[in-house]
Protein backbone atom coordinates (compact mmCIF):
# COMPACT_ATOMS: atom_id res chain seq x y z
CA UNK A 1 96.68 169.12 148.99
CA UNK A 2 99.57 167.57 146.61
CA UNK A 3 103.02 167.08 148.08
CA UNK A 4 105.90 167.56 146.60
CA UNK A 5 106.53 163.71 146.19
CA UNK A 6 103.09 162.59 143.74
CA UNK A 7 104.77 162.80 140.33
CA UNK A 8 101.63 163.80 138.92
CA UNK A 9 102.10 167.49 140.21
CA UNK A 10 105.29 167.46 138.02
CA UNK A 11 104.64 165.48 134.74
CA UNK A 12 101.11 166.60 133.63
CA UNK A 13 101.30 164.15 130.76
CA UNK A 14 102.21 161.18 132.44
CA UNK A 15 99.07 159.32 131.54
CA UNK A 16 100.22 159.67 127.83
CA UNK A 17 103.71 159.49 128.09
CA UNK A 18 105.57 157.91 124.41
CA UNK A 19 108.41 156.18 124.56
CA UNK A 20 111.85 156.62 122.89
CA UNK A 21 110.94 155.52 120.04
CA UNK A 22 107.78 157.43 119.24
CA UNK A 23 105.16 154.66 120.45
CA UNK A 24 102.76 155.04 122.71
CA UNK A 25 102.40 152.79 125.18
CA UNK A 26 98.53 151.98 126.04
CA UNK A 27 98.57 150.94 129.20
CA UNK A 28 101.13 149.39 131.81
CA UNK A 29 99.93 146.23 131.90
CA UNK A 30 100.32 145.44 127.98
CA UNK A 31 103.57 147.76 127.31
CA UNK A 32 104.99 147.43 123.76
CA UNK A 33 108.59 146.82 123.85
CA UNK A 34 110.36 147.77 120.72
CA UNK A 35 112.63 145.74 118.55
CA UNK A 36 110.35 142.83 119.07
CA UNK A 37 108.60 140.33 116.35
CA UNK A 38 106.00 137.77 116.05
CA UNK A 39 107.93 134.18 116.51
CA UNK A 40 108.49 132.94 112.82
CA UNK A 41 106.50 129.44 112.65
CA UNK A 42 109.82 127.22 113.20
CA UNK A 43 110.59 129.00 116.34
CA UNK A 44 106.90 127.59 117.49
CA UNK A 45 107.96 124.11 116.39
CA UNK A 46 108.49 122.29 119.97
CA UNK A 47 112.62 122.07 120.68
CA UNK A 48 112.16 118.10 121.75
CA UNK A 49 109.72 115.17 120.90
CA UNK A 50 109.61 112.14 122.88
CA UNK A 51 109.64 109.55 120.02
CA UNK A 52 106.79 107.40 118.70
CA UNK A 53 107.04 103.53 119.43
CA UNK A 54 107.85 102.00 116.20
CA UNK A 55 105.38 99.76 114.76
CA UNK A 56 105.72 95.91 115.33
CA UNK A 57 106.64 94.17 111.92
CA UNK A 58 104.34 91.77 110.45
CA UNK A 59 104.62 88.83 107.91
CA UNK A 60 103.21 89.06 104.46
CA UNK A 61 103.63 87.41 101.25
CA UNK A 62 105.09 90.03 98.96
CA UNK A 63 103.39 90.16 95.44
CA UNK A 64 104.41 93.31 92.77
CA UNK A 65 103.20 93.41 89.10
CA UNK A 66 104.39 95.12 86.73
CA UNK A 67 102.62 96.39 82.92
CA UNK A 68 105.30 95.81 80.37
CA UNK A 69 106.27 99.30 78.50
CA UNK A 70 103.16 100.91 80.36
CA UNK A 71 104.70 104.34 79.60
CA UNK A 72 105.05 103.80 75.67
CA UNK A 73 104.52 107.11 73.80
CA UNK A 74 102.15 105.65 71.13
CA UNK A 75 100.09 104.94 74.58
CA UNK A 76 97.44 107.91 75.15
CA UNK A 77 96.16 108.80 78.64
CA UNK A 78 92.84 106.77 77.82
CA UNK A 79 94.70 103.89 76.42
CA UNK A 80 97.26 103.69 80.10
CA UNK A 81 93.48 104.01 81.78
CA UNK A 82 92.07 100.87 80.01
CA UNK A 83 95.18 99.31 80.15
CA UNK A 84 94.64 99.81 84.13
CA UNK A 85 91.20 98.56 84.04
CA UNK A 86 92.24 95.56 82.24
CA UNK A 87 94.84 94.96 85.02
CA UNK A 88 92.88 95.07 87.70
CA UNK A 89 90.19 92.97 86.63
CA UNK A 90 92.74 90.22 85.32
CA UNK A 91 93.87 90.13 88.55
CA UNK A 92 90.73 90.30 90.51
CA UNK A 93 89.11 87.13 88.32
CA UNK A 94 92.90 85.46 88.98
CA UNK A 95 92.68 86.13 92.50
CA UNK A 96 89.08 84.27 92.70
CA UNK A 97 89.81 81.45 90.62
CA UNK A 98 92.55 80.86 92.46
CA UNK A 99 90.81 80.80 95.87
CA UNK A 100 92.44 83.68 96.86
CA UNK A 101 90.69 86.28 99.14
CA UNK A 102 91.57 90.08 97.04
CA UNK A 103 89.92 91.61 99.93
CA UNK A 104 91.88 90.14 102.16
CA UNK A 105 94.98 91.90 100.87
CA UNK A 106 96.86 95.30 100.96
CA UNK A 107 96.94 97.38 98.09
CA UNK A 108 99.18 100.05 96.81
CA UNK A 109 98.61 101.38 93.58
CA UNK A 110 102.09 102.54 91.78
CA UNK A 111 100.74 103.42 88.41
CA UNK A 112 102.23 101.46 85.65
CA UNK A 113 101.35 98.23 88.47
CA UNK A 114 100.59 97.22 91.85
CA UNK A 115 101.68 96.15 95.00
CA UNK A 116 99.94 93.49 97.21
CA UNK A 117 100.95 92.13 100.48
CA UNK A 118 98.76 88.86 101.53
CA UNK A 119 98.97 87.93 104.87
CA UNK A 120 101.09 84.90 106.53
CA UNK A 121 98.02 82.97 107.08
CA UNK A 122 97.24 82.52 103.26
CA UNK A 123 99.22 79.78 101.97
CA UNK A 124 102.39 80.76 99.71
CA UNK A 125 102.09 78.12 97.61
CA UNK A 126 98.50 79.72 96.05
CA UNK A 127 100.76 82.13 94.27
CA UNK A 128 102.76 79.41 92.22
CA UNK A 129 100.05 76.67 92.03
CA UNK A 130 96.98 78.25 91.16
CA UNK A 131 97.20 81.81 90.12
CA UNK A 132 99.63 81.67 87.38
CA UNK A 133 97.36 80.00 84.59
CA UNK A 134 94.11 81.96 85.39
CA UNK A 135 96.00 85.38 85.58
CA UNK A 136 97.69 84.32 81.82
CA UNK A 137 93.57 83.79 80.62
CA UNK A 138 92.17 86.55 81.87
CA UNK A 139 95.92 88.99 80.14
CA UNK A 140 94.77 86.82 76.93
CA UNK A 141 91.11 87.58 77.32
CA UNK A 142 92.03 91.42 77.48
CA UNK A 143 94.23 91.15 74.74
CA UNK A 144 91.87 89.71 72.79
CA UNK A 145 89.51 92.54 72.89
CA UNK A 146 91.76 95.20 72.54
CA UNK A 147 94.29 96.92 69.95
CA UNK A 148 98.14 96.22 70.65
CA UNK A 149 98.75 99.61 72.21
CA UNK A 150 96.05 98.41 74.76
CA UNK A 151 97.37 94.83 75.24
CA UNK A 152 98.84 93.45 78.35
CA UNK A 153 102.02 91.83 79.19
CA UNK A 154 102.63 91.45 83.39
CA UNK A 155 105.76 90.84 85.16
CA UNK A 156 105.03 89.15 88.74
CA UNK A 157 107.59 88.76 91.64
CA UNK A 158 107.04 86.89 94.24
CA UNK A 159 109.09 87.04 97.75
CA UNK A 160 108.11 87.28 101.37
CA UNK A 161 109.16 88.72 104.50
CA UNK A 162 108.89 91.15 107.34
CA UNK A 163 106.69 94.66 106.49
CA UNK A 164 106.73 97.59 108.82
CA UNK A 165 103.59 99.92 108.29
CA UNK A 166 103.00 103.84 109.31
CA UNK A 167 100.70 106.09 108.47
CA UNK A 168 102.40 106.81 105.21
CA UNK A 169 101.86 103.05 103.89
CA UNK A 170 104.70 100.11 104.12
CA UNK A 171 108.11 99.97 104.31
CA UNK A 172 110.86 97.20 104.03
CA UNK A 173 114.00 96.00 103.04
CA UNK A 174 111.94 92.31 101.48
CA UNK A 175 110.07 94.87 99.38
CA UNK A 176 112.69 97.17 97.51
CA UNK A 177 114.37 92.96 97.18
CA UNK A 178 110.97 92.28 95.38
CA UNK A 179 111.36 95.52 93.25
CA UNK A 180 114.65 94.91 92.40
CA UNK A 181 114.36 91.65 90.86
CA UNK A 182 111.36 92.58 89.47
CA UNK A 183 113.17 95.48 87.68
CA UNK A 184 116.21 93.26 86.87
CA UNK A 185 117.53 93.84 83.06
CA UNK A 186 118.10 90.26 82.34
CA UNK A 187 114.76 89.24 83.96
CA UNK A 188 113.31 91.86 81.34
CA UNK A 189 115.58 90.48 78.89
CA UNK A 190 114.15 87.11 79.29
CA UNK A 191 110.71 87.72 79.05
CA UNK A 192 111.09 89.50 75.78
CA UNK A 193 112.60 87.01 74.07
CA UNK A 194 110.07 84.50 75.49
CA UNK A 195 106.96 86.51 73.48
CA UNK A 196 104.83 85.65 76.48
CA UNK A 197 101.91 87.11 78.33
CA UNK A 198 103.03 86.56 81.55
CA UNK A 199 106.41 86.56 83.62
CA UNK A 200 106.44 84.90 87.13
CA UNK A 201 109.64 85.72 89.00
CA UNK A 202 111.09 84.30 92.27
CA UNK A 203 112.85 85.53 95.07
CA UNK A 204 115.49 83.16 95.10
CA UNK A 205 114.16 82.25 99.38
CA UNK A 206 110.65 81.72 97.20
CA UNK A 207 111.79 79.22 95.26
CA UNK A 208 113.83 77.24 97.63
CA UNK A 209 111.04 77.21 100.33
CA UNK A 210 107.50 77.44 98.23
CA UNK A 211 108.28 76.75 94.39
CA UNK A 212 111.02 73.44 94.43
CA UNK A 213 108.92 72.11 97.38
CA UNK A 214 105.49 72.07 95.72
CA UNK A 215 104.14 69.02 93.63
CA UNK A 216 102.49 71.89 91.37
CA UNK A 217 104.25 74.59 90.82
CA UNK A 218 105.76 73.47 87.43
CA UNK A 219 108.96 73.72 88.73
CA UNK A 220 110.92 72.21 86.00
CA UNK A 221 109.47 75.27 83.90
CA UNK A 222 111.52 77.87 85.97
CA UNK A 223 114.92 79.00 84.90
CA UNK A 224 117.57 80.86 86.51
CA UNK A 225 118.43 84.83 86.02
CA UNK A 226 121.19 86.75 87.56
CA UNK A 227 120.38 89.94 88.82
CA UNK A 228 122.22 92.88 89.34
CA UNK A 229 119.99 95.73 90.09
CA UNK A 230 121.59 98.58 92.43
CA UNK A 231 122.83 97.32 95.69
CA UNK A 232 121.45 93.77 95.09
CA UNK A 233 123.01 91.08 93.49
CA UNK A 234 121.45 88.09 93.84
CA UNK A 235 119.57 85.08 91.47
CA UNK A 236 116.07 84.78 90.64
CA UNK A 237 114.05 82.18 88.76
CA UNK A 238 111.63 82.61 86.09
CA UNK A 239 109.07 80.89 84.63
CA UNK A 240 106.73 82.34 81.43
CA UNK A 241 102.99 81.41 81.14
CA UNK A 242 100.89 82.09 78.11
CA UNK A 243 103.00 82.45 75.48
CA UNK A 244 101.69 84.77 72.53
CA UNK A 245 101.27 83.32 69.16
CA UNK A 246 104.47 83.26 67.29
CA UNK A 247 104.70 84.97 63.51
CA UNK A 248 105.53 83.08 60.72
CA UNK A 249 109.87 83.62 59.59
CA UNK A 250 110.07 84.17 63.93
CA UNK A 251 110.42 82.35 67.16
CA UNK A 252 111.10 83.35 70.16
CA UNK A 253 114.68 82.46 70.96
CA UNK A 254 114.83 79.66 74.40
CA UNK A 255 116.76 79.91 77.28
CA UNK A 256 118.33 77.13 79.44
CA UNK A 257 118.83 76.19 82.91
């Protein structure tokens, strides 16, 4: 017999009992409770991160060249690609006859050129010494085979210093230097007006510590350049290998130390 105090004896229904709102709630244990949402995906993002060790910085030799007027309109998608090709096996059969490793370095592709970082145990003074002459053959040989929209003219900088690396690739302040001289308007200037194949530029730390203290660099062949590019002002030294054959009524006009 019921007694007066089992609620069941008073609210037939209160196995299906709907809430304010008009929903049902299934079951006790899994009630729905209105005005809720599903957590939008930032509100999953964790609040706090304990933060990753930065990476420990690591000497390289700093190398970026760069395909004169790569992005000339008369140049077609398959001319840029062979243009590419032609790069990267000029520098490959450089890097060889020069005795040094291409394996051995880090690559980065950036389109119109390339960025390599050789480690600290390979000798700076390869870059100045012996790659300059067999990098200019191998630009020539290209040329040589191909139509002017085709041919190759390189800018090289050279500098050096400390590289951070993540998962993303590297990072430093010694490579936008190396970029910015690189990009420098009267280092661009320079090599125009030289008509040459190649353009080997200098950090001006390269050349006081690797090109004026080697007995083969050619030193006498560098000249200075101001540079003012962005937030760096600085000097640079160039040096042109290779020169292209001059037209008759034209030459090239010189510049001076």
């Amino acid at each position: 017999m019921a007694t007066i105090s089992d609620p069941t004896q008073h609210d037939p229904l209160s196995e299906r009992r709907d809430n304010a709102w008009g929903e049902r709630a299934s079951n006790a244990e899994d009630p729905h409770i209105p005005g809720t949402r599903p957590p939008a995906w930032l509100e999953l993002l964790p609040t706090s991160r304990e933060a990753a060790p930065l990476p420990i910085a690591t000497h390289y030799t700093i190398i970026v060249v760069d395909i004169v007027g790569f992005g000339d309109l008369r140049r077609s998608n398959s001319s840029q690609l062979r243009v590419r090709r032609g790069l990267y096996r000029a520098l490959q059969d450089a890097f060889v006859a020069a005795g040094i490793p291409w394996e051995g370095c880090r690559r980065e592709d950036r389109g119109d050129g390339v960025l390599i970082l050789a480690p600290a145990h390979l000798p700076k003074a390869l870059f100045v010494e012996r790659l300059p002459e067999p990098l200019a053959a191998t630009l020539a040989e290209h040329n040589k085979h191909h139509p002017p929209i085709e041919q190759i003219r390189l800018r090289l900088a050279l500098h050096a210093g400390e590289i951070l690396e993540d998962e993303h690739g590297v990072t430093a302040s010694s490579i936008t230097h190396t970029f910015r001289i690189l990009d420098a308007a009267d280092v661009k200037a320079a090599f125009v007006e030289s008509g040459g194949v190649l353009a080997v530029i200098g950090s001006s730390w390269f050349f006081d510590e690797v090109i004026r203290q080697s007995d083969w660099s050619e030193v006498d062949s560098y000249a200075p350049v101001e540079v003012s590019n962005k937030e760096t002002v600085t000097r640079a030294w160039i040096r042109v290998v290779g020169r292209a054959p001059v037209s008759a009524g034209r030459r090239p006009r010189r510049w001076r130390r």
